[in-house]
C-alpha atoms as a PDB file:
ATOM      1  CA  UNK A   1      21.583  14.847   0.423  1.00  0.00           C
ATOM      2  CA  UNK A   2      20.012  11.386   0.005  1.00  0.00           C
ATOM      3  CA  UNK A   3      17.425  10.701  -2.386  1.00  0.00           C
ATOM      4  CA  UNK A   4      14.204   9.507  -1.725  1.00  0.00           C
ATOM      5  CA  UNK A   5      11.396   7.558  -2.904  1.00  0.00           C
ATOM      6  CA  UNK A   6       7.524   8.362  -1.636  1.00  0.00           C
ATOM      7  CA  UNK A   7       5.585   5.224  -1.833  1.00  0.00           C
ATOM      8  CA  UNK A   8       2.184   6.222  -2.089  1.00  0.00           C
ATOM      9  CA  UNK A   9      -0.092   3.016  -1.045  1.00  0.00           C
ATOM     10  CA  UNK A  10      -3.337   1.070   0.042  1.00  0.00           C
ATOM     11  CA  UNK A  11      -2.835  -2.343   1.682  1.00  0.00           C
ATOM     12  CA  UNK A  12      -5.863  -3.745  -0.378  1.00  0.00           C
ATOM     13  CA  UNK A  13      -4.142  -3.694  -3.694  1.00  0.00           C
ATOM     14  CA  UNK A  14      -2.486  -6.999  -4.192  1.00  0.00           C
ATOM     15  CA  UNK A  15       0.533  -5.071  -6.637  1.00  0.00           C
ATOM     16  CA  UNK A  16       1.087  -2.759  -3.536  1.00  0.00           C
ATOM     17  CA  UNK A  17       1.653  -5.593  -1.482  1.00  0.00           C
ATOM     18  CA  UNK A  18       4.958  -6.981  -4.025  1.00  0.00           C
ATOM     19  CA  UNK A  19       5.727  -3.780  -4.370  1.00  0.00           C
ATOM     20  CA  UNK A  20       6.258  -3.485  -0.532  1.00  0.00           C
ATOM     21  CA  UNK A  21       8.236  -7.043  -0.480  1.00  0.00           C
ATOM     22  CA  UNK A  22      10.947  -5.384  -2.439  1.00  0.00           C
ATOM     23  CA  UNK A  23      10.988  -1.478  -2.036  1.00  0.00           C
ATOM     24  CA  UNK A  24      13.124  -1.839   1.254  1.00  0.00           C
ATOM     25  CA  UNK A  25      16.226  -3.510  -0.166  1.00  0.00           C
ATOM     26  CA  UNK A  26      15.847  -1.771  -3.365  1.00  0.00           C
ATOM     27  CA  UNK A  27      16.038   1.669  -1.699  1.00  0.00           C
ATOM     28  CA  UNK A  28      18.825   0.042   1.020  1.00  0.00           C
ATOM     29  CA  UNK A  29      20.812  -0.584  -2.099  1.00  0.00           C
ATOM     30  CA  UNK A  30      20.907   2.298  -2.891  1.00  0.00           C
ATOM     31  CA  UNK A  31      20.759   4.520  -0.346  1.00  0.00           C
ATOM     32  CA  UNK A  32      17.545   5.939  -0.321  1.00  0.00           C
ATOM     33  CA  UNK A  33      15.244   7.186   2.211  1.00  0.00           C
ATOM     34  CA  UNK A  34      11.609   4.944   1.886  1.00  0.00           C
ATOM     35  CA  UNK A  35       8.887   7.309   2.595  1.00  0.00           C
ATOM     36  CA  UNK A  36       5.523   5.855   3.346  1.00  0.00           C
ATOM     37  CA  UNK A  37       2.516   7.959   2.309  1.00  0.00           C
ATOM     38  CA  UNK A  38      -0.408   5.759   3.471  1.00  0.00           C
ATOM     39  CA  UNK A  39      -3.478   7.125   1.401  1.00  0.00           C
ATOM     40  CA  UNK A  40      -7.009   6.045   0.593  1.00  0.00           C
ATOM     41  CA  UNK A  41      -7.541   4.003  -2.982  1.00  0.00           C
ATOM     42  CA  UNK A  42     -11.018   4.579  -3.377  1.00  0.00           C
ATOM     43  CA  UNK A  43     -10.651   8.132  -2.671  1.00  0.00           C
ATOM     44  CA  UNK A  44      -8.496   8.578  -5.536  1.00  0.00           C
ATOM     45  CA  UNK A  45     -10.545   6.477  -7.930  1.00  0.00           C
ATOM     46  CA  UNK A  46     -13.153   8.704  -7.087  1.00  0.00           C
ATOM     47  CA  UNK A  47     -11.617  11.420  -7.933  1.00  0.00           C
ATOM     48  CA  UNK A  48      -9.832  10.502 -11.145  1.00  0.00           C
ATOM     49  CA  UNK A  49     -12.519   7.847 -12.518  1.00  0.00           C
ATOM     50  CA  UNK A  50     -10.420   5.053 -12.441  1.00  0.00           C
ATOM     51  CA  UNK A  51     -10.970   1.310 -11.358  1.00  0.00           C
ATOM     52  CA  UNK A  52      -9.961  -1.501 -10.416  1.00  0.00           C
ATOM     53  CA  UNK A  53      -8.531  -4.315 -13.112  1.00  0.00           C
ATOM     54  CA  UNK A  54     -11.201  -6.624 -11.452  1.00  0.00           C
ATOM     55  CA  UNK A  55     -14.301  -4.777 -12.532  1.00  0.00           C
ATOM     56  CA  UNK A  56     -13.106  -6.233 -16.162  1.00  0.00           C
ATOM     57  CA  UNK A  57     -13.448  -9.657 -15.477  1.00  0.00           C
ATOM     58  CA  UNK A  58     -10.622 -10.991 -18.199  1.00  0.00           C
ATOM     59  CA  UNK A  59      -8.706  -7.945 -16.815  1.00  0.00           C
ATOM     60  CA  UNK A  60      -9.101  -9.064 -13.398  1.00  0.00           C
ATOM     61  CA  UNK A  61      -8.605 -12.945 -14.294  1.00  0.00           C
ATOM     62  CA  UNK A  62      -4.994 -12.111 -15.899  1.00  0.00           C
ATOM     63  CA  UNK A  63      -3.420  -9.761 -13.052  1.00  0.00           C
ATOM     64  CA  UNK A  64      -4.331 -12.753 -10.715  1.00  0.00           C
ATOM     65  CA  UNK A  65      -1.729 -14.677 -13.061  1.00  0.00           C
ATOM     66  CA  UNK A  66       0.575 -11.910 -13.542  1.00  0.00           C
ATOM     67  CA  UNK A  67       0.844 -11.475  -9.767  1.00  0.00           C
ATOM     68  CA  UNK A  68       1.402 -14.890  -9.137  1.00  0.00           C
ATOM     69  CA  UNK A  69       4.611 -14.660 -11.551  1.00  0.00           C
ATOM     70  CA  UNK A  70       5.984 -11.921  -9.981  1.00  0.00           C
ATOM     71  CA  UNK A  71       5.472 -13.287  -6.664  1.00  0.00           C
ATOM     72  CA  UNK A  72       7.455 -16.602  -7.927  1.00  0.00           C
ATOM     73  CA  UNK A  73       9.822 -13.937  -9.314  1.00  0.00           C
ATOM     74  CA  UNK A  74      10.327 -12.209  -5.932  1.00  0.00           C
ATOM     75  CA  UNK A  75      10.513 -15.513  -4.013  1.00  0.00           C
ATOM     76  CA  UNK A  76       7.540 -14.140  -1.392  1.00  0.00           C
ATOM     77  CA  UNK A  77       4.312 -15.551  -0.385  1.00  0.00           C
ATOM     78  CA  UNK A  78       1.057 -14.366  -2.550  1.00  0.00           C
ATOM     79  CA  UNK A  79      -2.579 -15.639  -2.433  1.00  0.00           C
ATOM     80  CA  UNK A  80      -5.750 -13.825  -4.230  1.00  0.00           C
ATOM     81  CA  UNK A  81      -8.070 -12.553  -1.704  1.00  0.00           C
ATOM     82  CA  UNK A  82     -11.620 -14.429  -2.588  1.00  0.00           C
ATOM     83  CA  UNK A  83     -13.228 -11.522  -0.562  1.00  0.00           C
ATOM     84  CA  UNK A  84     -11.495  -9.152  -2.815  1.00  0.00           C
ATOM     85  CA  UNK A  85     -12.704  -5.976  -2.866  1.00  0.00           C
ATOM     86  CA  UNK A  86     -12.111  -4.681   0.790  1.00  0.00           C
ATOM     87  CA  UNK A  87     -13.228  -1.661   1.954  1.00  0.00           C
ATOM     88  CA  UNK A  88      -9.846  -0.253   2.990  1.00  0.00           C
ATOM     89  CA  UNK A  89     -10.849   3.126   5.115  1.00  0.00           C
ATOM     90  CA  UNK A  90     -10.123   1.776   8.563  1.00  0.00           C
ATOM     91  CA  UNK A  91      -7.495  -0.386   7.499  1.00  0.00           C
ATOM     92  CA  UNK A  92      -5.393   3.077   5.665  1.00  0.00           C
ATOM     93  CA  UNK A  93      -6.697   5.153   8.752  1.00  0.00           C
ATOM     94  CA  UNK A  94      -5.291   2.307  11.180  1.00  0.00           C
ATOM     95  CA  UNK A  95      -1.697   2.621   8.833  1.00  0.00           C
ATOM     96  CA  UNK A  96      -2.233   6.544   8.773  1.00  0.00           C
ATOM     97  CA  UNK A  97      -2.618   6.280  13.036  1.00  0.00           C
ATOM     98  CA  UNK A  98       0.116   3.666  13.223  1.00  0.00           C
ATOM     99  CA  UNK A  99       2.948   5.928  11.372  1.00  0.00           C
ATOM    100  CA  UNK A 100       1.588   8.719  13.663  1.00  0.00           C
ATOM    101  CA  UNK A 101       0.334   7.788  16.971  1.00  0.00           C
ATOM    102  CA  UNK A 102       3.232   4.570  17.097  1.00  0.00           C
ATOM    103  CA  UNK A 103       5.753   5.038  14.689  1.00  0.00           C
ATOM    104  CA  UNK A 104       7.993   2.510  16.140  1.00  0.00           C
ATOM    105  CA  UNK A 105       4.966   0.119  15.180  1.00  0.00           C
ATOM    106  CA  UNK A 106       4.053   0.690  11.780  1.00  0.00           C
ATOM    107  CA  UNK A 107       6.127  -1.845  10.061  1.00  0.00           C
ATOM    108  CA  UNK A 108       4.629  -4.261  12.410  1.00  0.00           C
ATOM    109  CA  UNK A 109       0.899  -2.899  11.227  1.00  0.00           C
ATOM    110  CA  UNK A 110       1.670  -3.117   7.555  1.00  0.00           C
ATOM    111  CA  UNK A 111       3.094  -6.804   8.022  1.00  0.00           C
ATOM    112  CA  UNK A 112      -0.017  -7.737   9.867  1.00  0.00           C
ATOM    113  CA  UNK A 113      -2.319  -6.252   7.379  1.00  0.00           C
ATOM    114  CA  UNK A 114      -0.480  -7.458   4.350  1.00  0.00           C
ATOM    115  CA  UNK A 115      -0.153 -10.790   5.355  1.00  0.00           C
ATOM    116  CA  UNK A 116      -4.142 -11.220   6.331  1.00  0.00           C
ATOM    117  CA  UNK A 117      -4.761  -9.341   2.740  1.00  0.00           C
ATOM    118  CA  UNK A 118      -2.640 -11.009   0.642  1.00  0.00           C
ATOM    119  CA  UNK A 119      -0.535 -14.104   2.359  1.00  0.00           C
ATOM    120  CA  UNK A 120      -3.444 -16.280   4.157  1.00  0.00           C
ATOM    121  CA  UNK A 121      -6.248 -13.675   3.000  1.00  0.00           C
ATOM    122  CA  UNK A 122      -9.407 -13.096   4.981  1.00  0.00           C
ATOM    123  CA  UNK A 123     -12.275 -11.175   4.820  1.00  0.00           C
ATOM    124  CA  UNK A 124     -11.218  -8.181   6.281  1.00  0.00           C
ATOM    125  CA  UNK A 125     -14.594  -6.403   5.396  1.00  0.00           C
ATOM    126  CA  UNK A 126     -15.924  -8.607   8.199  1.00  0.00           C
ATOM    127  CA  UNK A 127     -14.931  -6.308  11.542  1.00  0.00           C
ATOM    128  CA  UNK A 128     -14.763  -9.465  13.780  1.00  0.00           C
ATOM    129  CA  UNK A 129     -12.444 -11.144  11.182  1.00  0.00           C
ATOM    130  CA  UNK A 130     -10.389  -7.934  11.023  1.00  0.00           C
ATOM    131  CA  UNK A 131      -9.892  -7.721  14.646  1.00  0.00           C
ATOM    132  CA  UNK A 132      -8.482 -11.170  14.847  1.00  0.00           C
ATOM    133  CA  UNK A 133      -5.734 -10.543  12.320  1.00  0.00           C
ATOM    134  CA  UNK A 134      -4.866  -7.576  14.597  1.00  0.00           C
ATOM    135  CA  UNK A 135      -4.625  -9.399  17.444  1.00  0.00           C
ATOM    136  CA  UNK A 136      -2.391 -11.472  15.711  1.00  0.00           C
ATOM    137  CA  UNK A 137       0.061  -8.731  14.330  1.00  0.00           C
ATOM    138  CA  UNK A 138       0.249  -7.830  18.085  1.00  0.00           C
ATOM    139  CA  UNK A 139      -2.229  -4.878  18.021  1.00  0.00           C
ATOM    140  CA  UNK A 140      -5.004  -4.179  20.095  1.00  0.00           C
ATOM    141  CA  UNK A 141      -8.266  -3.500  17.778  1.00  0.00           C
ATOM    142  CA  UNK A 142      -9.732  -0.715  20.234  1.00  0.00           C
ATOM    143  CA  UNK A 143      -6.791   0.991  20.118  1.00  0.00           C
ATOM    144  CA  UNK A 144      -6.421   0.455  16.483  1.00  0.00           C
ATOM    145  CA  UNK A 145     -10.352   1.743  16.235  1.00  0.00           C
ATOM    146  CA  UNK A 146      -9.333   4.721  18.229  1.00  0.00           C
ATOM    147  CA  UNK A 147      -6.898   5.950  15.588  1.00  0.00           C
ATOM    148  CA  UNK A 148      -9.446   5.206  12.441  1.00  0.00           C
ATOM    149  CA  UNK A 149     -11.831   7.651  15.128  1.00  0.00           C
ATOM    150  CA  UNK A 150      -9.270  10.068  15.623  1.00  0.00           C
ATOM    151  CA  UNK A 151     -10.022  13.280  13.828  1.00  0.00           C
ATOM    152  CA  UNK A 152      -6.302  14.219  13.001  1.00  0.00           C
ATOM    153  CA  UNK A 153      -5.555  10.680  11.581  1.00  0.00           C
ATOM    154  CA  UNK A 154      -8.787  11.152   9.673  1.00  0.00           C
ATOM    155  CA  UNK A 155      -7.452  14.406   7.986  1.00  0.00           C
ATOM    156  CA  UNK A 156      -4.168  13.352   7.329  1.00  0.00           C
ATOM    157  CA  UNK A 157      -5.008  10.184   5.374  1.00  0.00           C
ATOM    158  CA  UNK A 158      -7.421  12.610   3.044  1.00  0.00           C
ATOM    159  CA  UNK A 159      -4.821  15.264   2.771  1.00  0.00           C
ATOM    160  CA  UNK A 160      -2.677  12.956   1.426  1.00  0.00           C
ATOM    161  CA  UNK A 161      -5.116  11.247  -0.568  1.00  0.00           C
ATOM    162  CA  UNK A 162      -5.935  14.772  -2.188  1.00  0.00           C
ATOM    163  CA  UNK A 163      -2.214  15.619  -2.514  1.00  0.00           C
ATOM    164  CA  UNK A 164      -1.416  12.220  -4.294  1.00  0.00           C
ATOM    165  CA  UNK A 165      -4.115  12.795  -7.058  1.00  0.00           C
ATOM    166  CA  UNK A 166      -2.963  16.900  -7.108  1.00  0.00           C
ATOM    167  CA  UNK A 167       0.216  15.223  -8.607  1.00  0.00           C
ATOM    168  CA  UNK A 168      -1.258  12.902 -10.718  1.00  0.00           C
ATOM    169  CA  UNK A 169      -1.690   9.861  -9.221  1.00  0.00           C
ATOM    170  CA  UNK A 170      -4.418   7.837 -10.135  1.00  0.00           C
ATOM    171  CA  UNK A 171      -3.785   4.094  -8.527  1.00  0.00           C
ATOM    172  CA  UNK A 172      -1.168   1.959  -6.252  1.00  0.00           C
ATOM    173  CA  UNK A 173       1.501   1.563  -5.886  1.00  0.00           C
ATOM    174  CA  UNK A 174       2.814   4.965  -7.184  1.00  0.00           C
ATOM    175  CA  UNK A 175       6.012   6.235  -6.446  1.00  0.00           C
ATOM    176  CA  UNK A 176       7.671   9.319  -6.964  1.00  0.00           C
ATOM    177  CA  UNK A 177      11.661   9.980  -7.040  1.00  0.00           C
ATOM    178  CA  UNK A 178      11.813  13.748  -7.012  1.00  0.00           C
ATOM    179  CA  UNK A 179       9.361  14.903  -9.525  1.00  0.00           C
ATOM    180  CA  UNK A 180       9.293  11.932 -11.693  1.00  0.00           C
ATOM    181  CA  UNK A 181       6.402   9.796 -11.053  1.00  0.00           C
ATOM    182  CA  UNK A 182       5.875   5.920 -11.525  1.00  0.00           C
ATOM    183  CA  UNK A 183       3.302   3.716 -11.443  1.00  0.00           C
ATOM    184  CA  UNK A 184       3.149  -0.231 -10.350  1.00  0.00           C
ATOM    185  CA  UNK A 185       5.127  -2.600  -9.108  1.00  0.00           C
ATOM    186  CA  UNK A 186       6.383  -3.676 -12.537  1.00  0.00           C
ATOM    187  CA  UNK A 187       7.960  -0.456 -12.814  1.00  0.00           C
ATOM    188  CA  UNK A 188      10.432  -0.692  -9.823  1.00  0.00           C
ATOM    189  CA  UNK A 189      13.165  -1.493 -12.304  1.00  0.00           C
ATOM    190  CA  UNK A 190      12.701   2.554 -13.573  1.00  0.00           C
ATOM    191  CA  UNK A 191      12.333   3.488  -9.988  1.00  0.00           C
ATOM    192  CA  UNK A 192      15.879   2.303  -9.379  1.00  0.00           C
ATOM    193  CA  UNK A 193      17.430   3.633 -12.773  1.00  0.00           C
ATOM    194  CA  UNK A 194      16.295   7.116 -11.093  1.00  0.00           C
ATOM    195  CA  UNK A 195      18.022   6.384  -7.779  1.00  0.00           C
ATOM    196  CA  UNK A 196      21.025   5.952  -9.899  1.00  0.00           C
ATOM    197  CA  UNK A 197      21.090   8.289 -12.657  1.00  0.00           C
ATOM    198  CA  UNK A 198      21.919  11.674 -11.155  1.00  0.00           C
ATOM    199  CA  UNK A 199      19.639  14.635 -11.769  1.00  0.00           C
ATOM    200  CA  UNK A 200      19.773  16.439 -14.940  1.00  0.00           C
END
């Protein structure tokens, strides 16, 4: 049986967004099975107490930087949102509905997102703005809008938000191999030594 990795996420953190340039190949290499588990952010700050880097301004002013290096690093496009923070809840419902109402669409959806978030950013907080970048992923906003509405989307993005912080999760991107969790994009490199390193 194939291993495989559970990539817990929320489109509006910028070291989710790397993360998700490189995941695929690094899990094609070696071959593991890429499990998205869309879940809510703020949820799980709420519930664990935690923040974001950017409420400490020197915090917030050095990831920007750090980001930027690892983007160069990865060879992919990366821009700092100005509107940073965005409210995320119909954007993770819209991924939640995607991967369960149109499965063969939710690479399409996270592309779309990611690229208005964190490639040429927008203000996604503004709901005209945000239907726009649908349109231009390919997606029809009402129908997106009917998924964030949809009452078993709804529950499935806050069971899994309540099922990431049961194990332990307390930001994005987290990823678990097995039972061994691991947290940010600059950790990929132990995320791989797992793949590779057989069980004990």
């Amino acid at each position: 049986m194939s291993q495989k990795v559970e990539f817990f996420f929320d489109v509006g953190s910028p070291t989710t967004y790397l993360a998700w340039t490189q995941l695929p190949a690094l899990c094609a290499q070696a071959g593991a099975e890429l499990v998205y588990r869309p879940m809510l952010l703020g949820g799980v700050f709420q519930a664990t107490g935690n923040a974001s880097p950017a409420t400490v301004p020197a915090k917030g002013r050095y990831m920007d930087t750090d980001m930027a290096r690892f983007a160069r690093r990865y060879g992919v496009p990366f821009a700092s949102n100005p509107f940073f923070p965005i409210n995320t809840l119909l954007l993770m419902r819209g991924a939640t509905g995607a991967q369960l109402r149109a499965p063969e669409r939710f690479h399409d959806y996270l592309r779309g997102v990611f690229h208005a978030m964190w490639v040429a950013p927008q203000n996604l907080n503004d709901s005209a703005t945000a239907a726009q970048a649908l349109t231009a992923a390919g997606f029809d906003p009402a129908e997106v809008m009917g998924w964030s509405n949809d009452a078993e989307v709804k529950a499935a993005l806050r069971a899994t938000t309540e099922e990431a912080v049961a194990r332990g999760v307390f930001g994005a991107p987290t990823f678990f191999v097995g039972d061994q969790m691991f947290f940010g994009q600059d950790r990929m490199d132990f995320v791989e030594e797992a793949l590779i390193t057989p069980p004990s």
